[in-house]
C-alpha atoms as a PDB file:
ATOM      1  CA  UNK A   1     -11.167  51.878  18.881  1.00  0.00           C
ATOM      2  CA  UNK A   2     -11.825  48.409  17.851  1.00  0.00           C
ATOM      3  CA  UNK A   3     -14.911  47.594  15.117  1.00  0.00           C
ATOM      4  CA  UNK A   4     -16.056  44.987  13.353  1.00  0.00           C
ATOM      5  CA  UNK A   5     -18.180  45.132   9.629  1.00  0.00           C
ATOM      6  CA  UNK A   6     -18.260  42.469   7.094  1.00  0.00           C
ATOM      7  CA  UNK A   7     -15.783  42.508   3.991  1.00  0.00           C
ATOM      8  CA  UNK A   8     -19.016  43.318   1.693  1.00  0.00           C
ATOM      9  CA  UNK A   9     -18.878  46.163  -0.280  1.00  0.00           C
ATOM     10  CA  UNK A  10     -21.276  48.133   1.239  1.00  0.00           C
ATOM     11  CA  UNK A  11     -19.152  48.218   4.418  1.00  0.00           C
ATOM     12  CA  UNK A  12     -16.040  48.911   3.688  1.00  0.00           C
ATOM     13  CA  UNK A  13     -17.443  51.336   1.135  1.00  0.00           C
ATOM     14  CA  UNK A  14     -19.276  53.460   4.370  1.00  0.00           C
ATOM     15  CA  UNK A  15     -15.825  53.085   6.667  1.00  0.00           C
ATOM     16  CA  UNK A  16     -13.303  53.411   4.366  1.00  0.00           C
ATOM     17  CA  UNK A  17     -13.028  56.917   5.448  1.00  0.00           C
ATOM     18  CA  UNK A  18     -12.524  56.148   8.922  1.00  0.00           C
ATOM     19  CA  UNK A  19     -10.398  53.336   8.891  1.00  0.00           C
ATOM     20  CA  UNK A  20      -8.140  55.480   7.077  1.00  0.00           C
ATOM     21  CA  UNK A  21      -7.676  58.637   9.090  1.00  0.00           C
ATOM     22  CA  UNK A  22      -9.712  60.707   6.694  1.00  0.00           C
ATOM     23  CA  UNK A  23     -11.942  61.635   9.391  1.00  0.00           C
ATOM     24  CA  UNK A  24     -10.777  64.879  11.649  1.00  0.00           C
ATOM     25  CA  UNK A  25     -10.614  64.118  15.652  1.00  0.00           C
ATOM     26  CA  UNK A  26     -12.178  60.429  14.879  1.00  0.00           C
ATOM     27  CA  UNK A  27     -10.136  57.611  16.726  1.00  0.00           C
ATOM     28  CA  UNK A  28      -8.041  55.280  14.783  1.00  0.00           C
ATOM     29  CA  UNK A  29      -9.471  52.066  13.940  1.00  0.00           C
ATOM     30  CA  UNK A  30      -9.059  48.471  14.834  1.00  0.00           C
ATOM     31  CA  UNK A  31     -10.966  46.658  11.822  1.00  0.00           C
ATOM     32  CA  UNK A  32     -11.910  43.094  12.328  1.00  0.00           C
ATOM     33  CA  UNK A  33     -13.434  42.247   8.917  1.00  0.00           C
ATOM     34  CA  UNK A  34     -16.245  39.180  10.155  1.00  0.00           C
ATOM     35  CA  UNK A  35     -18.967  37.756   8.697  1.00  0.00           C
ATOM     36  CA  UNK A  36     -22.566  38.968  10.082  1.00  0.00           C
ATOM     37  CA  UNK A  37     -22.909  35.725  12.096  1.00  0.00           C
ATOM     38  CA  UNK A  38     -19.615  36.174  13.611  1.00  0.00           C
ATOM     39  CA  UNK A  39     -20.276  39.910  14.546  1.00  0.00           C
ATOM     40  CA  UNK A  40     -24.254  38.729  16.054  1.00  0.00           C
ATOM     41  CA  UNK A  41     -22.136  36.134  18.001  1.00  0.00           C
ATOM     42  CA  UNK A  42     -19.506  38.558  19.439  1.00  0.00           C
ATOM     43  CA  UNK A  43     -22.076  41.333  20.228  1.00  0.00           C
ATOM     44  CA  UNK A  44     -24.304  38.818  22.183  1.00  0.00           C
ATOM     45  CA  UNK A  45     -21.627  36.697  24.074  1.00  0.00           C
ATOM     46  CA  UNK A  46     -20.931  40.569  25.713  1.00  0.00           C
ATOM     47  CA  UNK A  47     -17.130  39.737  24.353  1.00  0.00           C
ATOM     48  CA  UNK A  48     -17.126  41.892  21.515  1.00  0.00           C
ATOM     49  CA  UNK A  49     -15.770  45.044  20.151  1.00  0.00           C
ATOM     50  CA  UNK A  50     -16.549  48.524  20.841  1.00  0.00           C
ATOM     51  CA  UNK A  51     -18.630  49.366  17.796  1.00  0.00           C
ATOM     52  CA  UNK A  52     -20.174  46.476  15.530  1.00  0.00           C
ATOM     53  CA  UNK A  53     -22.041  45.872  12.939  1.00  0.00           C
ATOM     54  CA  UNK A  54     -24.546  42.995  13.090  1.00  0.00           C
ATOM     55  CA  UNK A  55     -28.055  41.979  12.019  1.00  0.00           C
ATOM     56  CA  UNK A  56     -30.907  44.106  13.105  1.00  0.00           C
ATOM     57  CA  UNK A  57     -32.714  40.780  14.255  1.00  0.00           C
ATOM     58  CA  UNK A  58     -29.622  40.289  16.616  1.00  0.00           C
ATOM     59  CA  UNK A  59     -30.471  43.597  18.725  1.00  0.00           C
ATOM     60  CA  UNK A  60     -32.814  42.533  21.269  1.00  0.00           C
ATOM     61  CA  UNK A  61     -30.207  39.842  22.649  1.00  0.00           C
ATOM     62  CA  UNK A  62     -27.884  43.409  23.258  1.00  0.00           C
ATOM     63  CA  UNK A  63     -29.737  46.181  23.693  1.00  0.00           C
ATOM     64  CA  UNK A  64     -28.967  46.414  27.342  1.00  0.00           C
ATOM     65  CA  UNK A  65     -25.086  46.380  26.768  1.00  0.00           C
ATOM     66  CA  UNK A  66     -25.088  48.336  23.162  1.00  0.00           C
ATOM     67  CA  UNK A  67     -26.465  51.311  22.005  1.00  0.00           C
ATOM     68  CA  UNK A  68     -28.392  51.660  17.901  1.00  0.00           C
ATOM     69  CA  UNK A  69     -26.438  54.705  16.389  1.00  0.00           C
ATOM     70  CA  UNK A  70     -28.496  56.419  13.850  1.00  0.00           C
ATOM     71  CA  UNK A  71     -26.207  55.936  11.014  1.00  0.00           C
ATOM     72  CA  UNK A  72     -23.946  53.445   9.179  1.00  0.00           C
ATOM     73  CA  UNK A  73     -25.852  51.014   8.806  1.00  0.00           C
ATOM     74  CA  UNK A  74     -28.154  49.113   5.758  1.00  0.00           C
ATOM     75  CA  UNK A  75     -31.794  50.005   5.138  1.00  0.00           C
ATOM     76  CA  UNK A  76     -33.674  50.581   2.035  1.00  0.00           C
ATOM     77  CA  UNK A  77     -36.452  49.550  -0.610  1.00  0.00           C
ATOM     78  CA  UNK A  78     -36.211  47.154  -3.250  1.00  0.00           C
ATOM     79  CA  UNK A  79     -32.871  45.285  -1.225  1.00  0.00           C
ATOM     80  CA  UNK A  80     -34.553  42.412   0.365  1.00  0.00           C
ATOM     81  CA  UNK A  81     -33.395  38.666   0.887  1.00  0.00           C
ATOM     82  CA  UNK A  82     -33.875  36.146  -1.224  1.00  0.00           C
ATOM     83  CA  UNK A  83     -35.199  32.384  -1.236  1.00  0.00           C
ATOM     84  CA  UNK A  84     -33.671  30.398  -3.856  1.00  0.00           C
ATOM     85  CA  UNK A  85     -33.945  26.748  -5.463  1.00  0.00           C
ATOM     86  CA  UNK A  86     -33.193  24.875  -8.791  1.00  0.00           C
ATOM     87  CA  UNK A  87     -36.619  24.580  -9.857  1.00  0.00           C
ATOM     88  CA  UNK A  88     -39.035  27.200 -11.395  1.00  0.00           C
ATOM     89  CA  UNK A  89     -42.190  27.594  -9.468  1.00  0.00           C
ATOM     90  CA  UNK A  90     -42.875  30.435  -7.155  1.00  0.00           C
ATOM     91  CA  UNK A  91     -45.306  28.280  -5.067  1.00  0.00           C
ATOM     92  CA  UNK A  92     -44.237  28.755  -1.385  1.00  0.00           C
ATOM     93  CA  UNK A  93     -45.711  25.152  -1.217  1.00  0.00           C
ATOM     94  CA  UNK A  94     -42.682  23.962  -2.924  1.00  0.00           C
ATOM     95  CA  UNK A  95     -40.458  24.380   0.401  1.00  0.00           C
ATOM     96  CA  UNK A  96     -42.947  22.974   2.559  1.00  0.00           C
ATOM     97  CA  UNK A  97     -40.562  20.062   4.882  1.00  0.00           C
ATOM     98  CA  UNK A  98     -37.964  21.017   2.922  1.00  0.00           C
ATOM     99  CA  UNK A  99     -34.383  21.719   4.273  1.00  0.00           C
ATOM    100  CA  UNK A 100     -33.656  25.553   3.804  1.00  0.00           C
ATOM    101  CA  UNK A 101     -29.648  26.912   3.808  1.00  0.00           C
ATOM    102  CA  UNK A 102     -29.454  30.041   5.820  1.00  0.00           C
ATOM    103  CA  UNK A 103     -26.992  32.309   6.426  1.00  0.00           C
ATOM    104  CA  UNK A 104     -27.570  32.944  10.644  1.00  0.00           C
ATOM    105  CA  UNK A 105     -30.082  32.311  12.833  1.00  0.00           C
ATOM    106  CA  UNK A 106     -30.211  35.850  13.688  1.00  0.00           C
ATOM    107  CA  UNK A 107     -30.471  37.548  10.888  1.00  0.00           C
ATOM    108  CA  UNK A 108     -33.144  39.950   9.477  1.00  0.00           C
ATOM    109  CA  UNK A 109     -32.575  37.587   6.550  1.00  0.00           C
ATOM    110  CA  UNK A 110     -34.275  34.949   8.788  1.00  0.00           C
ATOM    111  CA  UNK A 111     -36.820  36.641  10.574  1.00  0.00           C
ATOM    112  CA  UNK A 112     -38.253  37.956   7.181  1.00  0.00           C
ATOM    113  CA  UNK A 113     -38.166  34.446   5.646  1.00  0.00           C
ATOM    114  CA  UNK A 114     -39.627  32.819   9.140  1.00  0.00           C
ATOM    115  CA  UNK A 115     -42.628  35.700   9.312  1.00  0.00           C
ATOM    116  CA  UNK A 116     -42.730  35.214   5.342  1.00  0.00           C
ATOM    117  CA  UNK A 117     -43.168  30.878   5.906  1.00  0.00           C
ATOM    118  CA  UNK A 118     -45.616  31.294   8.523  1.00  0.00           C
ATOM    119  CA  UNK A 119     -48.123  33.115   6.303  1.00  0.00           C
ATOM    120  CA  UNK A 120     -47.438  31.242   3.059  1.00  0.00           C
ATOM    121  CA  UNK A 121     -45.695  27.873   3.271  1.00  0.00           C
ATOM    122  CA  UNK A 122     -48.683  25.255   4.147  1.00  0.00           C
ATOM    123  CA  UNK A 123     -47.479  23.462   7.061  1.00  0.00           C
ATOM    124  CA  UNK A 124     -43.895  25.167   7.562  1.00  0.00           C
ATOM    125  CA  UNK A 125     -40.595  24.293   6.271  1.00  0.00           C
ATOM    126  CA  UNK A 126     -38.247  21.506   7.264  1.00  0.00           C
ATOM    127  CA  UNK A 127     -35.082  21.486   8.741  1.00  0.00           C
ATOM    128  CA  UNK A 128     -33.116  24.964   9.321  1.00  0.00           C
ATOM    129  CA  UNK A 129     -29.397  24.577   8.163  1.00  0.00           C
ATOM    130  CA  UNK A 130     -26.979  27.707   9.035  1.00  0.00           C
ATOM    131  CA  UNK A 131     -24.292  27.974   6.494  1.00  0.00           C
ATOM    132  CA  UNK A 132     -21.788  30.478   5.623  1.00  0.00           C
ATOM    133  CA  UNK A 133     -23.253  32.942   3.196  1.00  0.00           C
ATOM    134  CA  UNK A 134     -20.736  31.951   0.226  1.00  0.00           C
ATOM    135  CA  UNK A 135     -21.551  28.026   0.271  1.00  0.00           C
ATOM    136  CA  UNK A 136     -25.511  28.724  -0.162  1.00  0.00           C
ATOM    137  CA  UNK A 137     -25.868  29.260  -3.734  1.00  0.00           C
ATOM    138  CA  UNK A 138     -23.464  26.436  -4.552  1.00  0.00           C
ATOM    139  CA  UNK A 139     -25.385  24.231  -1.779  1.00  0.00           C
ATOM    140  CA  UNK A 140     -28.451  24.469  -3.588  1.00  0.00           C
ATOM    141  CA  UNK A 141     -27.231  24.202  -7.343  1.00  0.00           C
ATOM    142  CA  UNK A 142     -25.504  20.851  -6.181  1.00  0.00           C
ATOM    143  CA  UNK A 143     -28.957  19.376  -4.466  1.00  0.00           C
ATOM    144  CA  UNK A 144     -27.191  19.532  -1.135  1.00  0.00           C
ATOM    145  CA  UNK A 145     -30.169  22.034   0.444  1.00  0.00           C
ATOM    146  CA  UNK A 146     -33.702  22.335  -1.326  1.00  0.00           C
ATOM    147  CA  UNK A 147     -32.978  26.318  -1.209  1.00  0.00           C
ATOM    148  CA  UNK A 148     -31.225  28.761   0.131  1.00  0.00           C
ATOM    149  CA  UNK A 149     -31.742  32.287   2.087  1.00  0.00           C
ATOM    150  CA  UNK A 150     -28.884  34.780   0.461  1.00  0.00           C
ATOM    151  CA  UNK A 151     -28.423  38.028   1.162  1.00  0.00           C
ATOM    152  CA  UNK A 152     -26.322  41.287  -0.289  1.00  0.00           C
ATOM    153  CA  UNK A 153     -24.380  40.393  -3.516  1.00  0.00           C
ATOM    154  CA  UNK A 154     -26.359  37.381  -4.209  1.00  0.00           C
ATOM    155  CA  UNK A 155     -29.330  39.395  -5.970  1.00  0.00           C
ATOM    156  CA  UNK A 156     -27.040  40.226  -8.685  1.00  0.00           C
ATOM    157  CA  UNK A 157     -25.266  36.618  -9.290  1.00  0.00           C
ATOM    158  CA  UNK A 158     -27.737  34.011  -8.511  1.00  0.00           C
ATOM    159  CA  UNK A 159     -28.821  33.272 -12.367  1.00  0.00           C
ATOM    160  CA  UNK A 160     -24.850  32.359 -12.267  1.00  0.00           C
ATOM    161  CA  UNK A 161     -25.788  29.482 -10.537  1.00  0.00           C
ATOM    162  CA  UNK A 162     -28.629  27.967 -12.397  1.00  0.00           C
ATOM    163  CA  UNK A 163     -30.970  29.441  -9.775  1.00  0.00           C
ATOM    164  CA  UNK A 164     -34.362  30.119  -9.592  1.00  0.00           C
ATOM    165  CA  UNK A 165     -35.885  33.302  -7.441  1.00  0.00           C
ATOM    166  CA  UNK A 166     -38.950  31.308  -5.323  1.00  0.00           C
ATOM    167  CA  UNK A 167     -39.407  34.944  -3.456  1.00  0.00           C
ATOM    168  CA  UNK A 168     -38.385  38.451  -3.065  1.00  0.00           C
ATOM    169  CA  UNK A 169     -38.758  38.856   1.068  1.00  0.00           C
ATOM    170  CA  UNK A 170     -38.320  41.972   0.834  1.00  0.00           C
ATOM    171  CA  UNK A 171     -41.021  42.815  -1.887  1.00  0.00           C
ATOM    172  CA  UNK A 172     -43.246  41.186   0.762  1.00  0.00           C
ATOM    173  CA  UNK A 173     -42.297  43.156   2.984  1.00  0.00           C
ATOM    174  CA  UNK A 174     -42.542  46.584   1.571  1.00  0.00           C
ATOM    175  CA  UNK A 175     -46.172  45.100   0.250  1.00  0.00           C
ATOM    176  CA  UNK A 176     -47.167  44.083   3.307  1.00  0.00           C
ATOM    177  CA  UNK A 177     -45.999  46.608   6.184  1.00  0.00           C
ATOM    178  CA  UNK A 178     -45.126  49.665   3.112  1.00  0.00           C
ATOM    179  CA  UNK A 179     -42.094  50.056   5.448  1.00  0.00           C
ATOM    180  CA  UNK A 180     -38.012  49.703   4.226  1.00  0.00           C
ATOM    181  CA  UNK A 181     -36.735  46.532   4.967  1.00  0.00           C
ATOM    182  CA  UNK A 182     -34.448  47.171   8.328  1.00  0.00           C
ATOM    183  CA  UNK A 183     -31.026  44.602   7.416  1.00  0.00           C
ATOM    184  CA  UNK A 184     -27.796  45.714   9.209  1.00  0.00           C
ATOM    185  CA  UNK A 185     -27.247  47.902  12.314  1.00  0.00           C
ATOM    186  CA  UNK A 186     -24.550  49.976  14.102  1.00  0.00           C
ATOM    187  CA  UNK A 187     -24.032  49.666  17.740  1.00  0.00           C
ATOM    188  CA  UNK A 188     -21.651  50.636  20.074  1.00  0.00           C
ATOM    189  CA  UNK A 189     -20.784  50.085  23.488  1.00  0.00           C
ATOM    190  CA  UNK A 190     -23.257  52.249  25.628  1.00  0.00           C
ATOM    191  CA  UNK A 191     -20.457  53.598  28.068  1.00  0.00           C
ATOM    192  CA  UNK A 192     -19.027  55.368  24.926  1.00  0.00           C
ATOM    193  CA  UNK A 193     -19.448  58.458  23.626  1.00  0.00           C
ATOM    194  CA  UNK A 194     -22.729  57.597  20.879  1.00  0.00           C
ATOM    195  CA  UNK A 195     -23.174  61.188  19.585  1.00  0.00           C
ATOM    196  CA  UNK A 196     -19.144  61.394  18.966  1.00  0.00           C
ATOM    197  CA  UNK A 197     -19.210  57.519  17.314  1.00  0.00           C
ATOM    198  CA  UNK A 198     -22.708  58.620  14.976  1.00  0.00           C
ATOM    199  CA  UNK A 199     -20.770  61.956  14.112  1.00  0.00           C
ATOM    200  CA  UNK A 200     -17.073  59.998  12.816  1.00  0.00           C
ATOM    201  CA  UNK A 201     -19.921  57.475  11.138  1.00  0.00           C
ATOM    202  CA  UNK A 202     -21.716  60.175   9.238  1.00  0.00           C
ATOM    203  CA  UNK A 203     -19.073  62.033   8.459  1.00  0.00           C
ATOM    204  CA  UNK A 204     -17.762  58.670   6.798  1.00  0.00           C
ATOM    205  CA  UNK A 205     -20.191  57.691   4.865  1.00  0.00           C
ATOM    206  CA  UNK A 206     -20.492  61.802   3.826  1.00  0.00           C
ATOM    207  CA  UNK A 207     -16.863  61.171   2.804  1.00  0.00           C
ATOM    208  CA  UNK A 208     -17.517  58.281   0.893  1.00  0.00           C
ATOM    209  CA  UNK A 209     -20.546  59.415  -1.413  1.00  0.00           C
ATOM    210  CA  UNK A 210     -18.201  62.644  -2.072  1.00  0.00           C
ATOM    211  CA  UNK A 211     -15.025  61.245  -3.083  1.00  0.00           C
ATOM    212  CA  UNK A 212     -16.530  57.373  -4.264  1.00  0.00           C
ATOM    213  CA  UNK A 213     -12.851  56.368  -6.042  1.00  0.00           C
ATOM    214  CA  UNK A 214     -10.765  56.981  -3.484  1.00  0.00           C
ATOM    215  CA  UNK A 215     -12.264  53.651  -1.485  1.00  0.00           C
ATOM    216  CA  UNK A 216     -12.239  51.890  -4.677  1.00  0.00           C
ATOM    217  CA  UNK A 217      -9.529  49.712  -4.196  1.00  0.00           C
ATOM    218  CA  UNK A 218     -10.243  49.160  -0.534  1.00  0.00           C
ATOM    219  CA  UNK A 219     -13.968  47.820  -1.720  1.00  0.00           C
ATOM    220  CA  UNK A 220     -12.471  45.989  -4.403  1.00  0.00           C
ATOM    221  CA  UNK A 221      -9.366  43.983  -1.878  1.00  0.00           C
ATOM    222  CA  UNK A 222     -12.254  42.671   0.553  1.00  0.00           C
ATOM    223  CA  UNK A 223     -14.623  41.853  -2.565  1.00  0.00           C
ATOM    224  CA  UNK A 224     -12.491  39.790  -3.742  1.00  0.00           C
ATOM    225  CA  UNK A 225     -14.870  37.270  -5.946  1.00  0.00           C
ATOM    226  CA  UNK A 226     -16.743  40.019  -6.979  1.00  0.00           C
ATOM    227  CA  UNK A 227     -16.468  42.172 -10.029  1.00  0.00           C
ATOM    228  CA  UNK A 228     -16.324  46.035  -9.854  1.00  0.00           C
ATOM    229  CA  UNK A 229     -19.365  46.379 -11.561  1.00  0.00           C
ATOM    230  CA  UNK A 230     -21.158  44.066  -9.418  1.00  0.00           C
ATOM    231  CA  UNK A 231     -19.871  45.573  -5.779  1.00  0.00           C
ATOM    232  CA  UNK A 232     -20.770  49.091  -7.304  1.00  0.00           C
ATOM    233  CA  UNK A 233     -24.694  47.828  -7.893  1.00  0.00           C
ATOM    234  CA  UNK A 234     -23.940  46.515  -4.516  1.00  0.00           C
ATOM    235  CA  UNK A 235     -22.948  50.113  -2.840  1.00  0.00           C
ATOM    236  CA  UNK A 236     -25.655  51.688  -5.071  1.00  0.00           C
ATOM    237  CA  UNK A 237     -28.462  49.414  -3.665  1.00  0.00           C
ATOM    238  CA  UNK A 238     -27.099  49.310   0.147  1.00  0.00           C
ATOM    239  CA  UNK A 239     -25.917  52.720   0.329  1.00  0.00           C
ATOM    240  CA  UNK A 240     -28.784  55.089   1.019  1.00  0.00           C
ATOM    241  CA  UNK A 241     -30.658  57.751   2.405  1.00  0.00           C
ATOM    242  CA  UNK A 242     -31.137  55.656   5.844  1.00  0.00           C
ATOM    243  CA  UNK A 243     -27.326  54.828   5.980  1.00  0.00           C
ATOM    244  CA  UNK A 244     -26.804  58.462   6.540  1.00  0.00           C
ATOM    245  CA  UNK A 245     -30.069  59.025   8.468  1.00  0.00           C
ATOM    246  CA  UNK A 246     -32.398  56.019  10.048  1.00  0.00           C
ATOM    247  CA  UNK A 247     -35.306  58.608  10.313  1.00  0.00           C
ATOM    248  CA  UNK A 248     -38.600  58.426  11.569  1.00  0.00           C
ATOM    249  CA  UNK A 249     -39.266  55.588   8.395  1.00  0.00           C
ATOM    250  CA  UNK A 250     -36.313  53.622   9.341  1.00  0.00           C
ATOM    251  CA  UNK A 251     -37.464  53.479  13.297  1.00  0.00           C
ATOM    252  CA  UNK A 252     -40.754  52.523  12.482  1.00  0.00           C
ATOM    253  CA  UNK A 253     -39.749  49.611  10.223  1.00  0.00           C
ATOM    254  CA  UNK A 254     -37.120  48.777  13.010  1.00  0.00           C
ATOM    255  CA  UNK A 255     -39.941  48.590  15.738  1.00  0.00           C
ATOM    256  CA  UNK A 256     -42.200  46.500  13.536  1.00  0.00           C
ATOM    257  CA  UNK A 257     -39.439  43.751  12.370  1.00  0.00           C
ATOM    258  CA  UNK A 258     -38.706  43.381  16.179  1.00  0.00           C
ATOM    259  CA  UNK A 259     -42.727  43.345  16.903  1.00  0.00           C
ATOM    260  CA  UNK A 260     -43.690  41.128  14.906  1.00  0.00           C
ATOM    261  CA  UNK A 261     -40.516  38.477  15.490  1.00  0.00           C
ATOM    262  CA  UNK A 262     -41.375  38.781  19.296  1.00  0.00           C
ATOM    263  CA  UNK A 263     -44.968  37.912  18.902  1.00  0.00           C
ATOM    264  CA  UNK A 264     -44.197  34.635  16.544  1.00  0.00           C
ATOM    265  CA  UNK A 265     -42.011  34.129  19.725  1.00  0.00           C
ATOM    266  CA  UNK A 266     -38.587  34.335  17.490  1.00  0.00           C
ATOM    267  CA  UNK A 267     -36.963  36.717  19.290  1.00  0.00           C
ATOM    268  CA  UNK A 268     -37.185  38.587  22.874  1.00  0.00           C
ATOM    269  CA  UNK A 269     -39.357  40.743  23.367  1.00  0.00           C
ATOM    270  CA  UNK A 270     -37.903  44.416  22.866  1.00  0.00           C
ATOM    271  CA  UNK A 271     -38.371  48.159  25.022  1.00  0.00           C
ATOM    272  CA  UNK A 272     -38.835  50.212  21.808  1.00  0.00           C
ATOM    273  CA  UNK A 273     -37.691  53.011  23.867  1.00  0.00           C
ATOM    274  CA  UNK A 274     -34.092  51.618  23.745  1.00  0.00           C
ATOM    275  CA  UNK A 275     -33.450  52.182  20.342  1.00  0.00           C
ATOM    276  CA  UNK A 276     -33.512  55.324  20.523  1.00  0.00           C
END
């Protein structure tokens, strides 16, 4: 069965047990390590892989072909994106017209920060540059962008880069809607088997939480610029109570990410009853 997940720690953390074998009766796997933009892009151009995991933000653009599956995926509190610049205020005015780095177009990432800009940033932002995730931070230290959107790993090594935390989207968020901040989702194909596929997930990330070292070195080969401390805060933070079990909290934040997006008019407008 062919999949594709990012090379962030989380990931490989939750399907380590999978793409090893480690799960009984669970088909072997045919990884294709991507960034997120790459995996929204193959999900939506109806090319891609049997099981994916892409933005939550990308799903209305593929609900008809792919399926959510309950599990495996990246949900929590307190694990939000970030908007970043050099400077030191944490006046949303001091973006307005400015040019903003951001990792996809269809990201959660950027429907947060959009929703976010339209109720705080006088006037809007400027221009809208997409840029892989790994050139942001450097981007904005070297006055190429006025700030960046960063996502994962980036909460714990942005003061690396001489930057400066404008805003905490997904502190908004939680203040704002008191719902987890809905970041990365697993579909599959609908003409599979979805209870079998959420099963071999669950059981996976089950395996991972109950034998953490033996993925350790997997984590640490696709991490590769980050330390193991770092990718373990990473795992800790990602990792969570929703990756094993969206629940009725993790729908509900789902359904009002997607609302709200489709009434600013940034994405399609969504059947609820399809996630499901």
């Amino acid at each position: 069965m062919k999949i594709a997940f990012s090379p962030c720690p989380n990931d490989t953390f939750v399907f380590h047990a999978w793409a090893h074998g480690l799960i009984p009766g669970a088909p072997e796997l045919d990884v294709m390590y991507a960034d997120i933009d790459i995996t929204n892009g193959l999900a939506a151009s109806g090319q891609g892989p049997e099981v994916l995991k892409i933005s939550y933000a990308a799903l209305p653009w593929v609900l008809q072909e792919y399926a959510l599956i309950p599990c495996g995926g990246a949900l929590g509190r307190g694990c939000g994106p970030l908007v970043l610049t050099t400077g030191a205020s944490q006046d949303p005015a001091a973006i307005s017209g400015k040019r903003v780095a951001v990792p996809s177009e269809r990201s959660t990432a950027y429907l947060l920060f959009r929703l976010w800009a339209a109720q705080n940033v006088p006037g809007g932002v400027g221009e809208i540059v997409v840029m892989p995730f790994h050139e942001i931070m450097p981007a904005v230290r070297d006055g190429k962008i006025d700030a960046g959107l960063v996502i994962h790993e980036a909460r714990f090594t942005y003061q690396n880069y001489g930057l400066s935390m404008l805003t905490d989207l997904g502190s908004w968020w939680e203040a704002d809607t008191g719902l987890p901040i809905p970041l990365g989702a697993i579909i599959a194909r609908r003409s599979l088997d979805l209870e079998a596929i959420a099963k071999w997930t669950r059981a996976s990330v089950e395996y991972a939480w109950a034998h953490p070292e033996e993925s350790r070195d997997y984590v640490m080969c696709h991490a590769q610029e980050l330390s193991p401390e770092v990718a373990q805060a990473h795992i800790d933070l990602y990792v969570n109570k929703f990756t094993a079990d969206l629940g009725e909290d993790g729908y509900a934040a789902i359904s009002a990410l997607l609302s709200r997006a489709a009434d600013e008019g940034l994405v399609p407008k969504v059947d609820l009853a399809l996630l499901r």
